[in-house]
PDB file of N, CA and C in Angstrom:
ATOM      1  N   UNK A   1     114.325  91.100  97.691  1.00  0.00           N
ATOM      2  CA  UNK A   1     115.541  91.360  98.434  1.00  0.00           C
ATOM      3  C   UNK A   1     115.991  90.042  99.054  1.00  0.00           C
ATOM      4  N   UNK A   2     117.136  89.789  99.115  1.00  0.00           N
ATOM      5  CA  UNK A   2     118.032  88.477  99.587  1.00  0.00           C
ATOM      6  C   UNK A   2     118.457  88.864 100.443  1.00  0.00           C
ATOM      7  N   UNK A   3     118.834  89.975 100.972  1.00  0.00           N
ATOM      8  CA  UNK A   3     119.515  90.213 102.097  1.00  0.00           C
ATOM      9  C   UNK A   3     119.312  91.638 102.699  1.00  0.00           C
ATOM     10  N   UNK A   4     120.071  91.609 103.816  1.00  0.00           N
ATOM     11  CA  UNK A   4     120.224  93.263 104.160  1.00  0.00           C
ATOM     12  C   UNK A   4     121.525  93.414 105.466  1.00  0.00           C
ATOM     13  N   UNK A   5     121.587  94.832 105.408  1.00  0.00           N
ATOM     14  CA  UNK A   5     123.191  94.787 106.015  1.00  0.00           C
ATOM     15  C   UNK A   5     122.408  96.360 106.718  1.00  0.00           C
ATOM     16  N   UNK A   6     123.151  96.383 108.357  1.00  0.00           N
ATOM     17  CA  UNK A   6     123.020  97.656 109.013  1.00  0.00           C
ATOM     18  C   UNK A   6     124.608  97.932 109.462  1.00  0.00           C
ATOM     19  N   UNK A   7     125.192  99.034 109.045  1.00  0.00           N
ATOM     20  CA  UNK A   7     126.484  98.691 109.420  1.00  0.00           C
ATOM     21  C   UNK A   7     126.987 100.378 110.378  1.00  0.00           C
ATOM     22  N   UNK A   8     128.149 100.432 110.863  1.00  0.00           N
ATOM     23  CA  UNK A   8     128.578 101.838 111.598  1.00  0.00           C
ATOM     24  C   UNK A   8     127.564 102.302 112.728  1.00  0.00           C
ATOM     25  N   UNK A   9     128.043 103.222 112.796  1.00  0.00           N
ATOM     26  CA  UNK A   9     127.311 103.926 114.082  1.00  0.00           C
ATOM     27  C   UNK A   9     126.912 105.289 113.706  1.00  0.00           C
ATOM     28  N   UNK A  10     125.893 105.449 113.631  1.00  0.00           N
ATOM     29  CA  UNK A  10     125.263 107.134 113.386  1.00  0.00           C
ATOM     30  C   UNK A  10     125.885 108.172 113.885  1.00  0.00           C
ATOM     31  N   UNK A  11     126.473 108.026 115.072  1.00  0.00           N
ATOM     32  CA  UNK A  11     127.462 109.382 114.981  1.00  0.00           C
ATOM     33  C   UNK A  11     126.142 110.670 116.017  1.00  0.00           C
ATOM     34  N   UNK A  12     124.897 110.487 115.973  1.00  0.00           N
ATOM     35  CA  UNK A  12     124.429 111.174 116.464  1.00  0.00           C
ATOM     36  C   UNK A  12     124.664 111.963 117.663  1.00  0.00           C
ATOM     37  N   UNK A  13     125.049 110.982 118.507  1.00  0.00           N
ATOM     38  CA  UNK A  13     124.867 111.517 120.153  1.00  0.00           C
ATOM     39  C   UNK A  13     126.093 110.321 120.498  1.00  0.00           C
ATOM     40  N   UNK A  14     126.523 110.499 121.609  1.00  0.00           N
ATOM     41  CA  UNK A  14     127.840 109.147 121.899  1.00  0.00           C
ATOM     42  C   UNK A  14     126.981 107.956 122.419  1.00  0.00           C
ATOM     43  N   UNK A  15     127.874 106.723 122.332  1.00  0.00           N
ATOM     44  CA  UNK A  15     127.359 105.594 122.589  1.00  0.00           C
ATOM     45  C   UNK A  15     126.368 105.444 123.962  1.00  0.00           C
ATOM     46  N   UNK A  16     125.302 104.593 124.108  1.00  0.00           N
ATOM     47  CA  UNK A  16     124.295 104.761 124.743  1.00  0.00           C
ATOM     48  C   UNK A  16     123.477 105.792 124.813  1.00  0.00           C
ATOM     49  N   UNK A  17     123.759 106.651 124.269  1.00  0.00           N
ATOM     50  CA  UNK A  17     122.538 108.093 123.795  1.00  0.00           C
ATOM     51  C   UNK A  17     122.022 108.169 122.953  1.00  0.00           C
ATOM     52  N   UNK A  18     122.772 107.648 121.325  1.00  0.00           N
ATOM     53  CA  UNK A  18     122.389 108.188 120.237  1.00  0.00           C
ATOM     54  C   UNK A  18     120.947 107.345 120.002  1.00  0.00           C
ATOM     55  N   UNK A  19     120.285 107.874 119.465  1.00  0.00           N
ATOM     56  CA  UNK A  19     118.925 107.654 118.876  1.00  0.00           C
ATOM     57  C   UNK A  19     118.156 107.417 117.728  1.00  0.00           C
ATOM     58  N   UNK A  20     118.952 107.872 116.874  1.00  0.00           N
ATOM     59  CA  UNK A  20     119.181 107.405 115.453  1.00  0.00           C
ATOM     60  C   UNK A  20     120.003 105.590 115.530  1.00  0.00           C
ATOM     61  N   UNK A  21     120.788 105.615 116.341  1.00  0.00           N
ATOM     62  CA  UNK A  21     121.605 104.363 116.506  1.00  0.00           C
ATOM     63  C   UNK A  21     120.496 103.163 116.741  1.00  0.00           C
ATOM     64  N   UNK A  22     119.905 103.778 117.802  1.00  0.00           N
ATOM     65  CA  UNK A  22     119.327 103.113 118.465  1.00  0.00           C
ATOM     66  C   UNK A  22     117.446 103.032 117.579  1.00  0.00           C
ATOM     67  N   UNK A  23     117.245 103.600 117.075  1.00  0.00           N
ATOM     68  CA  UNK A  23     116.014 103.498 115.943  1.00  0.00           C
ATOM     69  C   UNK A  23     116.479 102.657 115.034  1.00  0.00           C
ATOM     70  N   UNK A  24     117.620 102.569 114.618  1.00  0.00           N
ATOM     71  CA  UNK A  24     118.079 101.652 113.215  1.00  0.00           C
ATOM     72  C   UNK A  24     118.616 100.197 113.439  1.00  0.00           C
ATOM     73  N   UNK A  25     118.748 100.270 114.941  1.00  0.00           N
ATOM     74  CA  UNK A  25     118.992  99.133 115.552  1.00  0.00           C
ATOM     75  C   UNK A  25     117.393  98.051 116.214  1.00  0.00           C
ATOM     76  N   UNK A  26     117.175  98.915 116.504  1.00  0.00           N
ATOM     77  CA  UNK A  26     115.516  98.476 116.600  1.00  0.00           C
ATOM     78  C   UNK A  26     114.611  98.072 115.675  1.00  0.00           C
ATOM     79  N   UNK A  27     114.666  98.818 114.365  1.00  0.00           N
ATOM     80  CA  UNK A  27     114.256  98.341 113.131  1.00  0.00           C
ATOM     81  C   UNK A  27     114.971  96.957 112.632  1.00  0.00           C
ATOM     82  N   UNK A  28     115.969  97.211 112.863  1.00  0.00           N
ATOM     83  CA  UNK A  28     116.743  95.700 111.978  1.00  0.00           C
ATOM     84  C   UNK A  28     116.374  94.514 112.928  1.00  0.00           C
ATOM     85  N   UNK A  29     116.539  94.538 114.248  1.00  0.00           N
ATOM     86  CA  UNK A  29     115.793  93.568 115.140  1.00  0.00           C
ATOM     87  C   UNK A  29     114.447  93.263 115.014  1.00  0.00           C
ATOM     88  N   UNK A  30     113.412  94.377 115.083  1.00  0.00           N
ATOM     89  CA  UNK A  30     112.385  94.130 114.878  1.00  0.00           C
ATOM     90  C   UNK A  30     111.740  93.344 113.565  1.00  0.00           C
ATOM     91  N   UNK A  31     112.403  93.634 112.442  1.00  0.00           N
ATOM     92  CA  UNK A  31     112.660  93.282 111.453  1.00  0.00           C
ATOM     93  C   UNK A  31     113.154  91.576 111.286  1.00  0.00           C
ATOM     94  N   UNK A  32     113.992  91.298 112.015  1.00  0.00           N
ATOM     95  CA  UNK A  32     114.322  89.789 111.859  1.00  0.00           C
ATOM     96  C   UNK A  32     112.928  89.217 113.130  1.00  0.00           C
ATOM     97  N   UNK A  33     112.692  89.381 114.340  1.00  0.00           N
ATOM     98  CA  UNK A  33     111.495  89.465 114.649  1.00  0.00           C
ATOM     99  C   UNK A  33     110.774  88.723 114.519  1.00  0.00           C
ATOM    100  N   UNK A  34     110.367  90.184 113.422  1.00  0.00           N
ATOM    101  CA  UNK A  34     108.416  89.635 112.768  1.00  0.00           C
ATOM    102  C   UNK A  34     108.914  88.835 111.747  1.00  0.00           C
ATOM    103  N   UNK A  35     110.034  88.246 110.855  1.00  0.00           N
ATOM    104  CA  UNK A  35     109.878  87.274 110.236  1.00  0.00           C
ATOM    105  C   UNK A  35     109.800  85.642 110.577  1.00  0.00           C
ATOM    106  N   UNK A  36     110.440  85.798 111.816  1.00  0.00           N
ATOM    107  CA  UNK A  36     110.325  84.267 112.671  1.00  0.00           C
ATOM    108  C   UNK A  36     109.164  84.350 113.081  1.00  0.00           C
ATOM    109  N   UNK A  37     108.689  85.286 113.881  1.00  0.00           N
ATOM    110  CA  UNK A  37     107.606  85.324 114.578  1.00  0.00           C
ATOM    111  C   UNK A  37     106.003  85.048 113.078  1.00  0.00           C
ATOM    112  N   UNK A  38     106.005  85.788 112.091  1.00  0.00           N
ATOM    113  CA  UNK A  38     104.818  85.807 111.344  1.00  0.00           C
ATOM    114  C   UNK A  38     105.260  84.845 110.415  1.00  0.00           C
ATOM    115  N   UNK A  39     106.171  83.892 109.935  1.00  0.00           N
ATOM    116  CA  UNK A  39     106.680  83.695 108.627  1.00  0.00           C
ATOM    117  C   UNK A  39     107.118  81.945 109.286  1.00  0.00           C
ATOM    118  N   UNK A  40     107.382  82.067 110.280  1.00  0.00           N
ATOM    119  CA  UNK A  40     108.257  80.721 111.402  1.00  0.00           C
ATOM    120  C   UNK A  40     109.524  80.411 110.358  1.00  0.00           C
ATOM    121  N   UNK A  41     110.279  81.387 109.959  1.00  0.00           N
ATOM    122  CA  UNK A  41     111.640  81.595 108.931  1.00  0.00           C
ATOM    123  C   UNK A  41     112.865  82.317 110.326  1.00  0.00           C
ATOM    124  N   UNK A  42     113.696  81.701 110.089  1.00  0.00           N
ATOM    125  CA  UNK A  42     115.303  81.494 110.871  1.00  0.00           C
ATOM    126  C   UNK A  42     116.218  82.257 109.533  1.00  0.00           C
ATOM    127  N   UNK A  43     115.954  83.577 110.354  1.00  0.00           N
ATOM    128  CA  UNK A  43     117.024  83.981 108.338  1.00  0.00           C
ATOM    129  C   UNK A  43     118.786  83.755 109.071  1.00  0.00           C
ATOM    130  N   UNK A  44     119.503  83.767 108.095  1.00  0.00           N
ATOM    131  CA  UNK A  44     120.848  83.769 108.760  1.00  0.00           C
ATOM    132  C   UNK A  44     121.499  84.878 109.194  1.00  0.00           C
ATOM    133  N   UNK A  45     121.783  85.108 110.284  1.00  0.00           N
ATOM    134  CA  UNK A  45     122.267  86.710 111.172  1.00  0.00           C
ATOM    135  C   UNK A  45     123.429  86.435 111.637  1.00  0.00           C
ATOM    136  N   UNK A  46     123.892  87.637 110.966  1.00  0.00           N
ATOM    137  CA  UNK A  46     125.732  87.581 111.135  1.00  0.00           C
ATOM    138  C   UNK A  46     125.720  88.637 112.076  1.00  0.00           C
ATOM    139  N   UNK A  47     126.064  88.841 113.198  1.00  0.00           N
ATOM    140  CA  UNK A  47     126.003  90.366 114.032  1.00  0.00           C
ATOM    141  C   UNK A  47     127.427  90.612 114.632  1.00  0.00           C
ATOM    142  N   UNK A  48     128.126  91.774 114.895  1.00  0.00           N
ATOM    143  CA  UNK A  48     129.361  92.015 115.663  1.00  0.00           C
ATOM    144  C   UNK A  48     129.213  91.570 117.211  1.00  0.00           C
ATOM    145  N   UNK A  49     130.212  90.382 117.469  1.00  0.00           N
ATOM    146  CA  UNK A  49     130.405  89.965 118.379  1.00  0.00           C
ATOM    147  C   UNK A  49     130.292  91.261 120.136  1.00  0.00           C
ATOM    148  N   UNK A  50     131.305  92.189 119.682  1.00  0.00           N
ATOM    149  CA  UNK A  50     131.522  93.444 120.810  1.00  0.00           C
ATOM    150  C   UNK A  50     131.190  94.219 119.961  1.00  0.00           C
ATOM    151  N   UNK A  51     130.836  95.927 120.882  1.00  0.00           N
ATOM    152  CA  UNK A  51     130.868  96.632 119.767  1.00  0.00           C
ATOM    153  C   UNK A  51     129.788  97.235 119.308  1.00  0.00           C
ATOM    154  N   UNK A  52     128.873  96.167 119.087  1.00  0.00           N
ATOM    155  CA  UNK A  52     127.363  96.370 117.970  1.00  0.00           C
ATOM    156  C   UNK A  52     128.035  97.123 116.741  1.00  0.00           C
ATOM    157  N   UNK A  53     127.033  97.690 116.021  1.00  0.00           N
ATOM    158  CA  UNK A  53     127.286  98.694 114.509  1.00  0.00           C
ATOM    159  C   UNK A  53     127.594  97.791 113.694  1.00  0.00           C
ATOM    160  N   UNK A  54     127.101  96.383 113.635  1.00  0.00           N
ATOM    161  CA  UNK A  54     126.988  95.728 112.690  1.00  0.00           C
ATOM    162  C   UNK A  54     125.836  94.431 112.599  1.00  0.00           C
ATOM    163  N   UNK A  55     125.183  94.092 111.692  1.00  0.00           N
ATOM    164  CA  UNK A  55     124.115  93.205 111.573  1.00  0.00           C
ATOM    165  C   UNK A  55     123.801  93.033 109.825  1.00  0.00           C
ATOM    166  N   UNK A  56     124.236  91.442 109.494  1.00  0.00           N
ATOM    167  CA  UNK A  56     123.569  91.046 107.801  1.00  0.00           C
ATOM    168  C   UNK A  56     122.526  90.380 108.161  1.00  0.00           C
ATOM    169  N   UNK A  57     121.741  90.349 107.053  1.00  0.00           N
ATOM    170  CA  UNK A  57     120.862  89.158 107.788  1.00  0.00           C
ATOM    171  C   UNK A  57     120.910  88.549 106.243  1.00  0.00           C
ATOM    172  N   UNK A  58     120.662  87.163 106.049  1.00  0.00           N
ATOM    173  CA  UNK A  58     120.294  86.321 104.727  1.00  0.00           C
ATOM    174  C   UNK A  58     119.049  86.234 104.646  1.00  0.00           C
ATOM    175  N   UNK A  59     118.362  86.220 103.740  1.00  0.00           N
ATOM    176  CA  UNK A  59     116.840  85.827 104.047  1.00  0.00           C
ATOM    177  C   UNK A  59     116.868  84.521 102.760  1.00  0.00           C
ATOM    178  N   UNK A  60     116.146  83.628 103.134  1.00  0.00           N
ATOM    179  CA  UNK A  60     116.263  82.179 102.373  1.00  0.00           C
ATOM    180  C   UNK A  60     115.227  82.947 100.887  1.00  0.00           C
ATOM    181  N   UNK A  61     116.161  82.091  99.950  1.00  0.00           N
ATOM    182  CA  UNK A  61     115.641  82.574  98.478  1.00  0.00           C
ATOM    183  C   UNK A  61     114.704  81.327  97.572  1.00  0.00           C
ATOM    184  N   UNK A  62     114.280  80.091  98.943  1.00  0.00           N
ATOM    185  CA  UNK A  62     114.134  78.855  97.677  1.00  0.00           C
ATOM    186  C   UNK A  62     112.617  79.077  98.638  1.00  0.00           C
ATOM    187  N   UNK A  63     111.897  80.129  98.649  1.00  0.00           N
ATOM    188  CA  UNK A  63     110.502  79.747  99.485  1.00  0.00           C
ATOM    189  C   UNK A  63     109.396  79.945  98.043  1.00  0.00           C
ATOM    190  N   UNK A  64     108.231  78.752  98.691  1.00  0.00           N
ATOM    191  CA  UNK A  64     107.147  79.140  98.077  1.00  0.00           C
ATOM    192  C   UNK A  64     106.503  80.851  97.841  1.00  0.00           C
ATOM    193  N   UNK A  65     106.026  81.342  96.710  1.00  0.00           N
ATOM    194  CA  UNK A  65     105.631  82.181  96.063  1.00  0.00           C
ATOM    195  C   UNK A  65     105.523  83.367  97.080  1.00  0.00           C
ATOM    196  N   UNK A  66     103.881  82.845  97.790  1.00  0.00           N
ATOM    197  CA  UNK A  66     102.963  83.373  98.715  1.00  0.00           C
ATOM    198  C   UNK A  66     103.937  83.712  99.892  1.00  0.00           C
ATOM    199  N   UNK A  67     104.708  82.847 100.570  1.00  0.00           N
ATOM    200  CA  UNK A  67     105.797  82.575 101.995  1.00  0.00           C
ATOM    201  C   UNK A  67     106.128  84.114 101.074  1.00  0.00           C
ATOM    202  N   UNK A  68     107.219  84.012 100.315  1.00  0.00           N
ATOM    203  CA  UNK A  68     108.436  85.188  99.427  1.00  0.00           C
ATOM    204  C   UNK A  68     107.146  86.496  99.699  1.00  0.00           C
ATOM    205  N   UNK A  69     106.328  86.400  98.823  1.00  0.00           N
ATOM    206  CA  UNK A  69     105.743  87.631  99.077  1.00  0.00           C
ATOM    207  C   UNK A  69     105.341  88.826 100.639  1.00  0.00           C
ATOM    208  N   UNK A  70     105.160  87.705 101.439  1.00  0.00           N
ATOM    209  CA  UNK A  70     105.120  87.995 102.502  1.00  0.00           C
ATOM    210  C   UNK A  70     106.065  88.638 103.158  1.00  0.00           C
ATOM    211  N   UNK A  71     107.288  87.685 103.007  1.00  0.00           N
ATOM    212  CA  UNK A  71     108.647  88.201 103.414  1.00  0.00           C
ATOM    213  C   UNK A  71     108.970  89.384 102.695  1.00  0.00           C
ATOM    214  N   UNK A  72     109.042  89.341 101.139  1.00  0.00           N
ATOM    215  CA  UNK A  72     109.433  90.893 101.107  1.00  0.00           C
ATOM    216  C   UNK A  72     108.404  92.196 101.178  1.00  0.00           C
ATOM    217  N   UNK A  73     107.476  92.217 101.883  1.00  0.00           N
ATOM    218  CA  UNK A  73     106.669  92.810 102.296  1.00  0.00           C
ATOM    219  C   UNK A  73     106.936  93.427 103.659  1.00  0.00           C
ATOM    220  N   UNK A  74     107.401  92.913 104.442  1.00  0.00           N
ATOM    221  CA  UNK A  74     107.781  92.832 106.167  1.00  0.00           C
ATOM    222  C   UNK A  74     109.388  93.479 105.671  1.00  0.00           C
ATOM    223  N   UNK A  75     110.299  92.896 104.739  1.00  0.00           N
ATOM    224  CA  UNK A  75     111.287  93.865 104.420  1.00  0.00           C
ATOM    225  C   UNK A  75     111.187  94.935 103.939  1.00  0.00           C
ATOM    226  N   UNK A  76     110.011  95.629 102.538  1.00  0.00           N
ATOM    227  CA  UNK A  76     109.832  96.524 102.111  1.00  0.00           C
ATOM    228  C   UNK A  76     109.416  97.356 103.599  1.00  0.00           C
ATOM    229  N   UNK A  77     108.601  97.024 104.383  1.00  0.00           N
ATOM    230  CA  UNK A  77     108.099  98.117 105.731  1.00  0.00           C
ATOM    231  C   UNK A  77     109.148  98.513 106.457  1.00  0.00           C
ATOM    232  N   UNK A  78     110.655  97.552 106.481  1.00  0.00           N
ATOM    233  CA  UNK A  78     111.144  98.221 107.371  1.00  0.00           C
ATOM    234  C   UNK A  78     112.357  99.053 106.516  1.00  0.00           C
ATOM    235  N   UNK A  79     112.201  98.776 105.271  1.00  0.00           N
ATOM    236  CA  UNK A  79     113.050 100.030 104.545  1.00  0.00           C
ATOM    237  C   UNK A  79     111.964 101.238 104.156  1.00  0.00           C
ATOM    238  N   UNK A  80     110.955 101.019 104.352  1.00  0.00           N
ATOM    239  CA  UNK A  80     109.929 102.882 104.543  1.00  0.00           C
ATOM    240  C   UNK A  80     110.642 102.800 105.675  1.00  0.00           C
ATOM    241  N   UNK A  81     110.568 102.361 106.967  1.00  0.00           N
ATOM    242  CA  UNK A  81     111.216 103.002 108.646  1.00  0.00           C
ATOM    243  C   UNK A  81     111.811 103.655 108.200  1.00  0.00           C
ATOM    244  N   UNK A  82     113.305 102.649 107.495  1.00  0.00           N
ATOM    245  CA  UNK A  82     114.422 103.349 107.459  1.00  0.00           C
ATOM    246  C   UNK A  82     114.561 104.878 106.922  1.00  0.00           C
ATOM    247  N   UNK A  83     114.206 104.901 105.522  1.00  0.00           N
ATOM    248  CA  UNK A  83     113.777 105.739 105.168  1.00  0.00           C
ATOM    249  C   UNK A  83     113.319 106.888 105.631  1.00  0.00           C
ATOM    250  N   UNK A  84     112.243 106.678 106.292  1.00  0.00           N
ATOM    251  CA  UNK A  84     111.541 108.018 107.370  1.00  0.00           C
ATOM    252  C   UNK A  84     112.581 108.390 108.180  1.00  0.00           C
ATOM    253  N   UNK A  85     113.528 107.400 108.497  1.00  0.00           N
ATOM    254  CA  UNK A  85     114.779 107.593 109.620  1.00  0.00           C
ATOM    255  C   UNK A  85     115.601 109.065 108.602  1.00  0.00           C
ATOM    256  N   UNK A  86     115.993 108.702 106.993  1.00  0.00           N
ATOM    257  CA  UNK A  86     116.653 109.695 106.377  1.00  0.00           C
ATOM    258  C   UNK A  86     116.252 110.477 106.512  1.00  0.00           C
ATOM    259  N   UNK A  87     114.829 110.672 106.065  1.00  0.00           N
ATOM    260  CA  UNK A  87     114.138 111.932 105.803  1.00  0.00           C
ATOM    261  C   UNK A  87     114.318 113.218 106.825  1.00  0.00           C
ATOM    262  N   UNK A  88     114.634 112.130 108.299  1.00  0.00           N
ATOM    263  CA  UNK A  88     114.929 113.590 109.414  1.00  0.00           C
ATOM    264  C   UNK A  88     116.278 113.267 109.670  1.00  0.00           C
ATOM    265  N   UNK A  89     117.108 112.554 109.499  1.00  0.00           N
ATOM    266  CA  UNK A  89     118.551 112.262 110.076  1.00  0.00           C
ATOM    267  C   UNK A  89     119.278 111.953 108.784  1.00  0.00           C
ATOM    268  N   UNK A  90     119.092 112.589 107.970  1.00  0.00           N
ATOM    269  CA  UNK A  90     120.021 112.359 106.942  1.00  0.00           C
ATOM    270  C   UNK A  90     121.290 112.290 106.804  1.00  0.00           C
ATOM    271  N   UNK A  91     121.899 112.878 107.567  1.00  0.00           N
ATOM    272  CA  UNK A  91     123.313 113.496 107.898  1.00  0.00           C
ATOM    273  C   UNK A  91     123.888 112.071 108.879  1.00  0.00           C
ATOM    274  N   UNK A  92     122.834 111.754 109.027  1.00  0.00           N
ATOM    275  CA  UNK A  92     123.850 110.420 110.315  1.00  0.00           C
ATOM    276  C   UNK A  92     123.227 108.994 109.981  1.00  0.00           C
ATOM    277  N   UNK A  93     122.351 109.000 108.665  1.00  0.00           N
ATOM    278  CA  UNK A  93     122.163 107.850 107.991  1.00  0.00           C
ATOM    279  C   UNK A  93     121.650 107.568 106.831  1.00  0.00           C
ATOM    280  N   UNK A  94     121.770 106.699 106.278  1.00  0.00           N
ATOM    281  CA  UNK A  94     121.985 106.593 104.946  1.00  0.00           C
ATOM    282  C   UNK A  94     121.143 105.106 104.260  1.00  0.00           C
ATOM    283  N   UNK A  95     120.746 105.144 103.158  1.00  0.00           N
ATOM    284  CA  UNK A  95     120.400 103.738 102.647  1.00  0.00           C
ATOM    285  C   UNK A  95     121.459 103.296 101.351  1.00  0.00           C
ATOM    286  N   UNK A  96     121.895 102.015 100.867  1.00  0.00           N
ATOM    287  CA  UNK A  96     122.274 102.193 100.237  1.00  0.00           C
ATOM    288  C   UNK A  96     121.609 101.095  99.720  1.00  0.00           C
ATOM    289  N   UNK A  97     121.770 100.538  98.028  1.00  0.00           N
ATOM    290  CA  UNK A  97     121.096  99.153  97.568  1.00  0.00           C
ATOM    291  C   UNK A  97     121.946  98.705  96.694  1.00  0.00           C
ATOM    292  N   UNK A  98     122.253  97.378  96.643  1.00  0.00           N
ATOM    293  CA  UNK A  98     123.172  96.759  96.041  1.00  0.00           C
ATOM    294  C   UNK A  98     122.652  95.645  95.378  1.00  0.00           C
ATOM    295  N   UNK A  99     122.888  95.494  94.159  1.00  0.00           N
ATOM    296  CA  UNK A  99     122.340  94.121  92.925  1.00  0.00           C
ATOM    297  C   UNK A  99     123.125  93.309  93.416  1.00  0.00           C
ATOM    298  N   UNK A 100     122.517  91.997  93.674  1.00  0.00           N
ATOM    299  CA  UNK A 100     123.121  90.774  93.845  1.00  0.00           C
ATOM    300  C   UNK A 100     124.043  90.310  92.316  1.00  0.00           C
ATOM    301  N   UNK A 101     125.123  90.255  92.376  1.00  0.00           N
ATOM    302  CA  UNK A 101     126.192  90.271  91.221  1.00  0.00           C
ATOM    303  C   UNK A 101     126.461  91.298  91.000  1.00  0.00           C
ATOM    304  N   UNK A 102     126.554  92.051  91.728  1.00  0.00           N
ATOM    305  CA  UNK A 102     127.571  93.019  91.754  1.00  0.00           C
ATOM    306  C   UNK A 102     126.756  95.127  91.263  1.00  0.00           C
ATOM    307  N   UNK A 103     127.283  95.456  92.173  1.00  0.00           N
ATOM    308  CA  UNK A 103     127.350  97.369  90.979  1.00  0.00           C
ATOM    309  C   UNK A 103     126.130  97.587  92.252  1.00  0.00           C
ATOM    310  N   UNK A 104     125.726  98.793  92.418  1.00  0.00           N
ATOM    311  CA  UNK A 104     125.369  99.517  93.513  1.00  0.00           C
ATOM    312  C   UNK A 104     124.150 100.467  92.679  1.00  0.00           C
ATOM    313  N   UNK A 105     123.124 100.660  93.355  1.00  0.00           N
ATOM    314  CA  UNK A 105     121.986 101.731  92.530  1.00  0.00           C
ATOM    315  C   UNK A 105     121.515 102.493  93.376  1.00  0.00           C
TER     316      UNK A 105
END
């Protein structure tokens, strides 16, 4: 994975309540995180200025083997979160995955 995107607002509960919002927001933080923190990697984070309900992050694509593996390891864990997030909140969130060059799966 090269990247990842958290976008909208779950809709759960209104702003400062919702919990789903606030789980998927925690994951994507936690998530950029443990890669500075375990990896000492600065990925590039685009986030909504006001607002929140938005966060990309870049993750650098020119790393040694072992570094890469690591990293998408710490990304694969926090798309199980996410995931577990569908499994009970389906209705107010979603995964989606997109091929770099284009088309959606």
């Amino acid at each position: 994975m090269s990247a990842f995107e958290f976008s909208g607002h779950a809709g759960y509960d209104e702003s400062g309540k919702d919990l789903v919002c606030a789980g998927a927001s925690t994951i994507a933080i936690g998530t950029v995180n443990a890669i500075y923190a375990l990896l000492q990697i600065q990925p590039e984070v685009e986030q909504a200025a006001e607002g929140g309900g938005y966060l990309k992050v870049d993750l650098p694509t020119d790393l040694e083997p072992e570094v890469d593996a690591k990293l998408q390891l710490i990304v694969q864990v926090m798309t199980a979160q996410v995931y577990s997030m569908v499994q009970n909140y389906g209705q107010y969130i979603q995964i989606n995955y997109n091929q770099v060059g284009g088309g959606t799966r």
